[in-house]
Protein backbone atom coordinates (compact mmCIF):
# COMPACT_ATOMS: atom_id res chain seq x y z
CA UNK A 1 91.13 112.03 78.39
CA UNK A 2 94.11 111.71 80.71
CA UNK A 3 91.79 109.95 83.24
CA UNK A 4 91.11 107.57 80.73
CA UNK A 5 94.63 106.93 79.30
CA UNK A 6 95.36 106.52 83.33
CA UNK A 7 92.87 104.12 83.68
CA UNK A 8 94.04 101.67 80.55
CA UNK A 9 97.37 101.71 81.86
CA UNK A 10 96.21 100.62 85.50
CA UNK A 11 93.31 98.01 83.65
CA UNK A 12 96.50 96.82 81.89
CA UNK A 13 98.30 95.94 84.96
CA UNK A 14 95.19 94.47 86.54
CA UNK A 15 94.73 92.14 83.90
CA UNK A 16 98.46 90.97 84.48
CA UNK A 17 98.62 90.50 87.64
CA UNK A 18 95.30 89.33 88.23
CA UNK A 19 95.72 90.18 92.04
CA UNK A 20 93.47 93.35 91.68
CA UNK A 21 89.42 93.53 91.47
CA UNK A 22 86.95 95.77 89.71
CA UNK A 23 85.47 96.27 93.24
CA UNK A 24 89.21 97.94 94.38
CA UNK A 25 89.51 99.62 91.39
CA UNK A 26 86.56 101.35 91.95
CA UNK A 27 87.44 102.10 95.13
CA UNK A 28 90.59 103.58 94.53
CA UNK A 29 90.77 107.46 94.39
CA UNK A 30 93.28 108.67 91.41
CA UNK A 31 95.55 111.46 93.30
CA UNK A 32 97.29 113.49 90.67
CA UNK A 33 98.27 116.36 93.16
CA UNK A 34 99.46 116.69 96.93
CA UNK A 35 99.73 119.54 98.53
CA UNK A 36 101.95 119.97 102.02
CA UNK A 37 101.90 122.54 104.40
CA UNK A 38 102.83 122.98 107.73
CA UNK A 39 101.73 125.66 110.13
CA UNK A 40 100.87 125.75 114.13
CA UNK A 41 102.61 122.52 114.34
CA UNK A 42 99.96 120.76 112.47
CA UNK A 43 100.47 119.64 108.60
CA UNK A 44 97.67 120.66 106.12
CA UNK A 45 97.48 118.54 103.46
CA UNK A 46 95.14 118.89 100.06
CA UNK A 47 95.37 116.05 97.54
CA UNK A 48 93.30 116.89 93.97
CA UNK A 49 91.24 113.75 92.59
CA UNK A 50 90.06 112.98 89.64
CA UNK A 51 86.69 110.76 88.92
CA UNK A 52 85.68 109.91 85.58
CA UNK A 53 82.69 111.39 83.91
CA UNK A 54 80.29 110.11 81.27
CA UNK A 55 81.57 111.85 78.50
CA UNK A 56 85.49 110.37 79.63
CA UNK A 57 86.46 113.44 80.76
CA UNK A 58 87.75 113.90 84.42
CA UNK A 59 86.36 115.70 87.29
CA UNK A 60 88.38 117.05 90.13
CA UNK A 61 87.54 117.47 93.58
CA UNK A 62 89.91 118.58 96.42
CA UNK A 63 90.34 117.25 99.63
CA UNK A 64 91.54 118.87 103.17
CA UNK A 65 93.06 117.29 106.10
CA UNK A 66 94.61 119.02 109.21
CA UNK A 67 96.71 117.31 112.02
CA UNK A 68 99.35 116.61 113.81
CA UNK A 69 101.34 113.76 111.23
CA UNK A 70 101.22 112.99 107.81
CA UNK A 71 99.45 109.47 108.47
CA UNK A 72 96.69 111.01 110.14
CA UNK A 73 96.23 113.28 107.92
CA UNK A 74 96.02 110.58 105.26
CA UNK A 75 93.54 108.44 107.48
CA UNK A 76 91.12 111.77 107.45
CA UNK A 77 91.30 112.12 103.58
CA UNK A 78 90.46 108.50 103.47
CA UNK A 79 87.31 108.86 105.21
CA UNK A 80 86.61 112.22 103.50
CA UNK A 81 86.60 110.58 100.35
CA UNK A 82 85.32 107.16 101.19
CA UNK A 83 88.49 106.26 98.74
CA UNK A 84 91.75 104.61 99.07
CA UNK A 85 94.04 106.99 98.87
CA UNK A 86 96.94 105.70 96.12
CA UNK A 87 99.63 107.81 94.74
CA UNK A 88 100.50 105.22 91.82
CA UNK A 89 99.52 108.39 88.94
CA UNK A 90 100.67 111.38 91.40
CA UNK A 91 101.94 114.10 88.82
CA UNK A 92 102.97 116.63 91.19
CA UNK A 93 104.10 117.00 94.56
CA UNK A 94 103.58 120.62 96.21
CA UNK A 95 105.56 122.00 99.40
CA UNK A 96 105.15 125.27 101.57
CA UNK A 97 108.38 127.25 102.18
CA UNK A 98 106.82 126.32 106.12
CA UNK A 99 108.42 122.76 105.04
CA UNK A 100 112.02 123.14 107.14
CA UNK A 101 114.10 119.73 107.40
CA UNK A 102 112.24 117.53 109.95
CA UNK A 103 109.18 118.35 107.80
CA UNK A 104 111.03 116.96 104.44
CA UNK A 105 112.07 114.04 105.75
CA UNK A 106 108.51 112.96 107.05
CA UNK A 107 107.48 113.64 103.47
CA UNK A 108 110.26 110.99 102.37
CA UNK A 109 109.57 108.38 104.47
CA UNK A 110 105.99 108.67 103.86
CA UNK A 111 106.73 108.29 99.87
CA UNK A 112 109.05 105.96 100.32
CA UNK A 113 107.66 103.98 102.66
CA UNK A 114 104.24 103.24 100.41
CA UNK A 115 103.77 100.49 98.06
CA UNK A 116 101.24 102.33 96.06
CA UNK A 117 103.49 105.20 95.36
CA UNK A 118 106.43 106.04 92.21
CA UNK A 119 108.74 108.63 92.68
CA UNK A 120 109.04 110.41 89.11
CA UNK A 121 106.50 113.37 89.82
CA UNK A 122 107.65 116.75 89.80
CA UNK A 123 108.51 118.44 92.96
CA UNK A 124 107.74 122.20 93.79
CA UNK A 125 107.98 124.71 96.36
CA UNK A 126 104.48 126.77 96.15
CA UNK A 127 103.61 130.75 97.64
CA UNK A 128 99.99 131.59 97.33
CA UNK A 129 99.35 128.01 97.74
CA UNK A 130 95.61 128.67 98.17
CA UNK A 131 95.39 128.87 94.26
CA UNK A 132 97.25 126.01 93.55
CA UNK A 133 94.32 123.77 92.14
CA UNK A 134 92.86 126.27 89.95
CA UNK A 135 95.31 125.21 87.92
CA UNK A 136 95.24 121.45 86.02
CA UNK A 137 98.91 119.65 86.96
CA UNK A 138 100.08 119.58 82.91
CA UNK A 139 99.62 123.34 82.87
CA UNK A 140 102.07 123.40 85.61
CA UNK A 141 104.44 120.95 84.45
CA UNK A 142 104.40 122.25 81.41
CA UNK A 143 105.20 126.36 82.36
CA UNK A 144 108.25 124.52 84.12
CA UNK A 145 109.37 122.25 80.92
CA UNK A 146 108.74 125.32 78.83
CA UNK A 147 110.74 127.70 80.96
CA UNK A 148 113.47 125.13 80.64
CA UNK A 149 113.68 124.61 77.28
CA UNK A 150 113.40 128.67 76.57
CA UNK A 151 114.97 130.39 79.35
CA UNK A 152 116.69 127.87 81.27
CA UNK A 153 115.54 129.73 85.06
CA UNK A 154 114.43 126.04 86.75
CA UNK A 155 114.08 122.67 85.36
CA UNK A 156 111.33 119.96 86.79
CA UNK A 157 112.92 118.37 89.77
CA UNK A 158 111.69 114.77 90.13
CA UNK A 159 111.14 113.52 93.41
CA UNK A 160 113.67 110.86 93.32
CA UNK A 161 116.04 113.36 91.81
CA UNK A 162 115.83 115.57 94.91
CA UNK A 163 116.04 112.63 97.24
CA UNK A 164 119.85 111.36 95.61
CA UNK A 165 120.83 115.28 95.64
CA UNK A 166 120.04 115.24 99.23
CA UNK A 167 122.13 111.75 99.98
CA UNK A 168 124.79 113.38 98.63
CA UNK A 169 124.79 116.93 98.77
CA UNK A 170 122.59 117.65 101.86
CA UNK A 171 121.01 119.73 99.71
CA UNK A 172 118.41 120.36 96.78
CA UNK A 173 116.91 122.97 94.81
CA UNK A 174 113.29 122.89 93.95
CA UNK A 175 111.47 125.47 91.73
CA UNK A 176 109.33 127.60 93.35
CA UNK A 177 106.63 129.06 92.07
CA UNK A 178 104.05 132.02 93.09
CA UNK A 179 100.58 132.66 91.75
CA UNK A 180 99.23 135.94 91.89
CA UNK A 181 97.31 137.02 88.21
CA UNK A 182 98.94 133.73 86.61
CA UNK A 183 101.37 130.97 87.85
CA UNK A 184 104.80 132.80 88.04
CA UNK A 185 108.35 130.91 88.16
CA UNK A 186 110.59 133.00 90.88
CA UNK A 187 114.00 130.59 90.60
CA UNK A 188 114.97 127.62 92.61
CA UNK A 189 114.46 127.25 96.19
CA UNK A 190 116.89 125.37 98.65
CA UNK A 191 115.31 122.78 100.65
CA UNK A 192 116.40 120.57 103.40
CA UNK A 193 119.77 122.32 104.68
CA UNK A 194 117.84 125.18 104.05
CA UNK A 195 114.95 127.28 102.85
CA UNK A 196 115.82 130.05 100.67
CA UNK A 197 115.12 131.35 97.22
CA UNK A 198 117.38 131.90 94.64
CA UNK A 199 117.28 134.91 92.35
CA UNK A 200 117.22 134.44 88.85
CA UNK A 201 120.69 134.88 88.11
CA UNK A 202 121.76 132.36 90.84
CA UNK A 203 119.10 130.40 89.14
CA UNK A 204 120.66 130.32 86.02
CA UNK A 205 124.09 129.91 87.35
CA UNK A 206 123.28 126.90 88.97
CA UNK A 207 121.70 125.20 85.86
CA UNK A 208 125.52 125.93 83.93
CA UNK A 209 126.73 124.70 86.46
CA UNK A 210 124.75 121.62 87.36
CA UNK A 211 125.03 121.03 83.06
CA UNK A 212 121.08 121.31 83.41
CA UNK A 213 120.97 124.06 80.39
CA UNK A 214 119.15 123.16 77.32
CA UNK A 215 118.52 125.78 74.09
CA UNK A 216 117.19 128.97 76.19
CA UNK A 217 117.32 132.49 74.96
CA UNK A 218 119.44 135.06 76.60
CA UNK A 219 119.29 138.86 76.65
CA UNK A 220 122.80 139.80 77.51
CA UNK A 221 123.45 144.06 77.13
CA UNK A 222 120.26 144.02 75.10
CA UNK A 223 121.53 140.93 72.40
CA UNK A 224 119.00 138.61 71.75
CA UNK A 225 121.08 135.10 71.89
CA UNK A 226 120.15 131.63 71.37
CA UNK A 227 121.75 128.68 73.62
CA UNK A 228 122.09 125.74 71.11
CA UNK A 229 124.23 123.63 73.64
CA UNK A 230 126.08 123.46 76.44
CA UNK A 231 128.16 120.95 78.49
CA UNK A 232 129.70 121.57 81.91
CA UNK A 233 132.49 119.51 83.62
CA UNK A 234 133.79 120.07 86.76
CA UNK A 235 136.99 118.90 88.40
CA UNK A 236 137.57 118.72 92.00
CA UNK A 237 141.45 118.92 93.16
CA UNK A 238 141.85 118.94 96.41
CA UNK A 239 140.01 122.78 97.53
CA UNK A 240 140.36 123.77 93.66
CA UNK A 241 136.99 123.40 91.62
CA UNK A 242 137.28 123.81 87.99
CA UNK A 243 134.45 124.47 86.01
CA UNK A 244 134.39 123.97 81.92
CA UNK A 245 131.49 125.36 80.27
CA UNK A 246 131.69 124.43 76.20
CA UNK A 247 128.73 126.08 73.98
CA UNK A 248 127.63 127.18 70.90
CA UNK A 249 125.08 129.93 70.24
CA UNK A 250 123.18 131.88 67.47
CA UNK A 251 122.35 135.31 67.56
CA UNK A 252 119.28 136.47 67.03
CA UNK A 253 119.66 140.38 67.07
CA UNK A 254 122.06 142.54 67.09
CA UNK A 255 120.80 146.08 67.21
CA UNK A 256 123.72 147.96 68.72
CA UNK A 257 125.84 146.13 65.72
CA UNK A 258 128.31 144.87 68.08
CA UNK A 259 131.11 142.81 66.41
CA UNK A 260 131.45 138.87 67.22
CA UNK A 261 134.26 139.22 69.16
CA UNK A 262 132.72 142.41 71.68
CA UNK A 263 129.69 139.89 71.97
CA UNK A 264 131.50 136.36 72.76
CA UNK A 265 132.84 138.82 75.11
CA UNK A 266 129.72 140.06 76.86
CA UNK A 267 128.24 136.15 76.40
CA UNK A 268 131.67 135.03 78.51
CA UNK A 269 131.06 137.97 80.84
CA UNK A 270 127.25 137.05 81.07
CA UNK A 271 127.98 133.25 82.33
CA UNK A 272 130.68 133.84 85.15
CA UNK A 273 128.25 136.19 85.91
CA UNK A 274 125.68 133.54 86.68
CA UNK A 275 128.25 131.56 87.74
CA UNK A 276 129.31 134.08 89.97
CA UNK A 277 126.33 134.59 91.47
CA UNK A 278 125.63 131.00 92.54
CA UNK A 279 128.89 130.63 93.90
CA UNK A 280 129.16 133.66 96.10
CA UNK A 281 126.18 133.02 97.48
CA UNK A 282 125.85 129.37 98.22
CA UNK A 283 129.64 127.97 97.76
CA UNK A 284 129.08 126.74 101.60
CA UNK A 285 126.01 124.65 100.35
CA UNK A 286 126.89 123.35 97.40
CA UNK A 287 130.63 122.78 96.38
CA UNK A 288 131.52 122.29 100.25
CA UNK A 289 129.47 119.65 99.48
CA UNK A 290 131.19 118.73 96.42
CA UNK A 291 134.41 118.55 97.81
CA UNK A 292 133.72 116.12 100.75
CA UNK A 293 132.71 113.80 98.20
CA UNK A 294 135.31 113.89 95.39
CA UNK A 295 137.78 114.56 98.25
CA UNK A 296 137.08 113.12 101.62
CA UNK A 297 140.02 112.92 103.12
CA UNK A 298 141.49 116.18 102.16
CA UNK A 299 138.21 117.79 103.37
CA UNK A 300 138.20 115.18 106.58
CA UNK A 301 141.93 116.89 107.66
CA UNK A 302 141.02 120.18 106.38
CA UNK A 303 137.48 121.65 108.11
CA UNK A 304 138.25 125.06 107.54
CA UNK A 305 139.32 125.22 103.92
CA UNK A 306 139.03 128.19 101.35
CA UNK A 307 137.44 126.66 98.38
CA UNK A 308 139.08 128.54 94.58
CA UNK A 309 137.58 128.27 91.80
CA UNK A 310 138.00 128.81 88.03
CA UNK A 311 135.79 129.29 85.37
CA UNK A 312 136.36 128.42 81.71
CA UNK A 313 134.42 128.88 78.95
CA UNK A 314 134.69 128.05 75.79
CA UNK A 315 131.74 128.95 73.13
CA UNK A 316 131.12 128.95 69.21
CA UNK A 317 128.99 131.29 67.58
CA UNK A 318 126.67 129.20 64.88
CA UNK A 319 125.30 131.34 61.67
CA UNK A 320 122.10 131.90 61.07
CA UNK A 321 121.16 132.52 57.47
CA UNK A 322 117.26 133.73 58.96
CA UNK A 323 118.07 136.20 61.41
CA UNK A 324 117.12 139.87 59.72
CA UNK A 325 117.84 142.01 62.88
CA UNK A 326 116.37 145.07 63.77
CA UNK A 327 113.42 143.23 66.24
CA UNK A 328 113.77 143.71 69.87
CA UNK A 329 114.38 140.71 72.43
CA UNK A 330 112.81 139.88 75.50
């Protein structure tokens, strides 16, 4: 059905434009997935295509290509699938921790460089990549948007969204994902600067402090609690870096019967903690970053600066006339 709902859209433009035939349509292959590795010094690269079927359903089929740059890899697939290769519908776009900074920007350029290519599909960093197809692309969209909206560990990172945090932070982070029994969301991985993964908590940390939380559940000293919003503003003086967190939650349970006040206190604690954690660990990264923007020429006369930071949150508990307590939280 999505094959088909692609294929009105792409009719639609045809008949617009006029500049297209039936015979190029048809010989167009409808990529909905890439796949990029790099190993040996050669790229691997798998795109997933769909073909329509007679009872409008879609058929994939998945395509290998091995060599020594992206375009020849591309020139391979063509032949392999007797297609034009077009990215206009890509969904998803899949990287190998292999993929160091060289590697990424190839992968620009080549997107960026194509007429036949958008740059709103999802991004990902992918272990186990061998089982990446057995999987449709909604599926995993959708554990990423759902993970968002309910635990708030990653968020979908477009592919135009990664390029401006690079342009301006050097820097972007990707979710990565493992499959072993079922797809599995680790955290966020660094890319470009650098290639590493991000536990949860950093994770988290980084979507406070990015302002990229939505409603997600929390279990903080075995409280069940419900984000309901939360806005993040950040102020850059000089080396200082002030970060304002304002929220509300519910809770949901309360076994131990902690009062309001002991668990605003443990929610407070919870969030530096996150914050904390991001900080620590990737201040050189990130708000180094942040700084030679906001500030340029303090940082420009200052190279070896000690970045302080302060953290203040502000939060308001919102009743909840359903909540019966006594359920555990996980």
């Amino acid at each position: 059905m999505k094959y088909v709902k692609l294929m009105i859209v792409f009719l639609i433009s045809i008949t617009l434009t006029g500049c297209v035939s039936y015979t190029e349509l048809n010989e167009t292959a409808i990529i909905d997935a890439i796949l990029i590795d790099k190993t040996d010094n050669k790229y691997i690269v798998t795109i997933n295509m769909l073909t329509p079927t007679k009872d409008d359903l879609e058929e994939k089929k998945t395509y290998t290509s091995t060599n020594e740059s992206l375009d020849k890899c591309l020139s391979e697939l063509y032949l392999s699938t007797t297609k034009k290769i077009a990215f206009s519908h890509l969904e998803l776009l899949a990287i190998t921790p292999n993929i160091q900074k060289e590697e990424l920007k190839e992968i620009i350029n080549l997107f960026l460089n194509r007429v036949d290519s958008r740059n709103t599909f999802s991004t990902i960093v992918i272990t186990n990549q061998e089982k990446l197809f057995d999987y449709d692309v909604e599926d995993i969209n959708e554990l990423i948007d759902i993970n968002h909206n309910e635990r708030g560990i990653v968020s979908i990172k477009q592919f135009d969204s990664m390029i401006k945090d690079i342009l301006e932070m050097n820097i972007s982070y990707v979710p990565r994902i493992k499959i072993e029994d079922e797809l599995v969301i680790e955290g966020y991985q660094s890319v470009y600067e650098e290639n590493k993964l991000l536990s949860i908590d950093e994770s988290i940390g980084y979507n406070f402090i990015t302002n990229n939380m939505k409603q997600g559940l929390l279990n903080i000293n075995d409280i069940g609690i419900k984000l309901n919003t939360s806005n993040t503003n950040i102020k850059v003086n000089k080396n200082k870096i002030d970060i304002n967190i304002t929220s509300s939650y519910q809770i949901l349970n309360n076994n131990e019967n902690k009062s309001d006040k002991e668990i605003n206190k443990s929610y407070h604690e919870a969030l530096e903690k996150y914050m904390n954690e991001f900080i620590d660990n990737n201040k050189l990264n990130y708000f180094d970053k942040l700084v030679e923007k906001y500030q340029y020429d303090y940082y420009k006369n200052n190279k070896d600066l000690k970045l302080e930071f302060d953290i203040h949150i502000t939060s308001t508990k919102i009743e909840n006339s359903n909540i019966k307590g006594g359920n555990s939280f996980e």
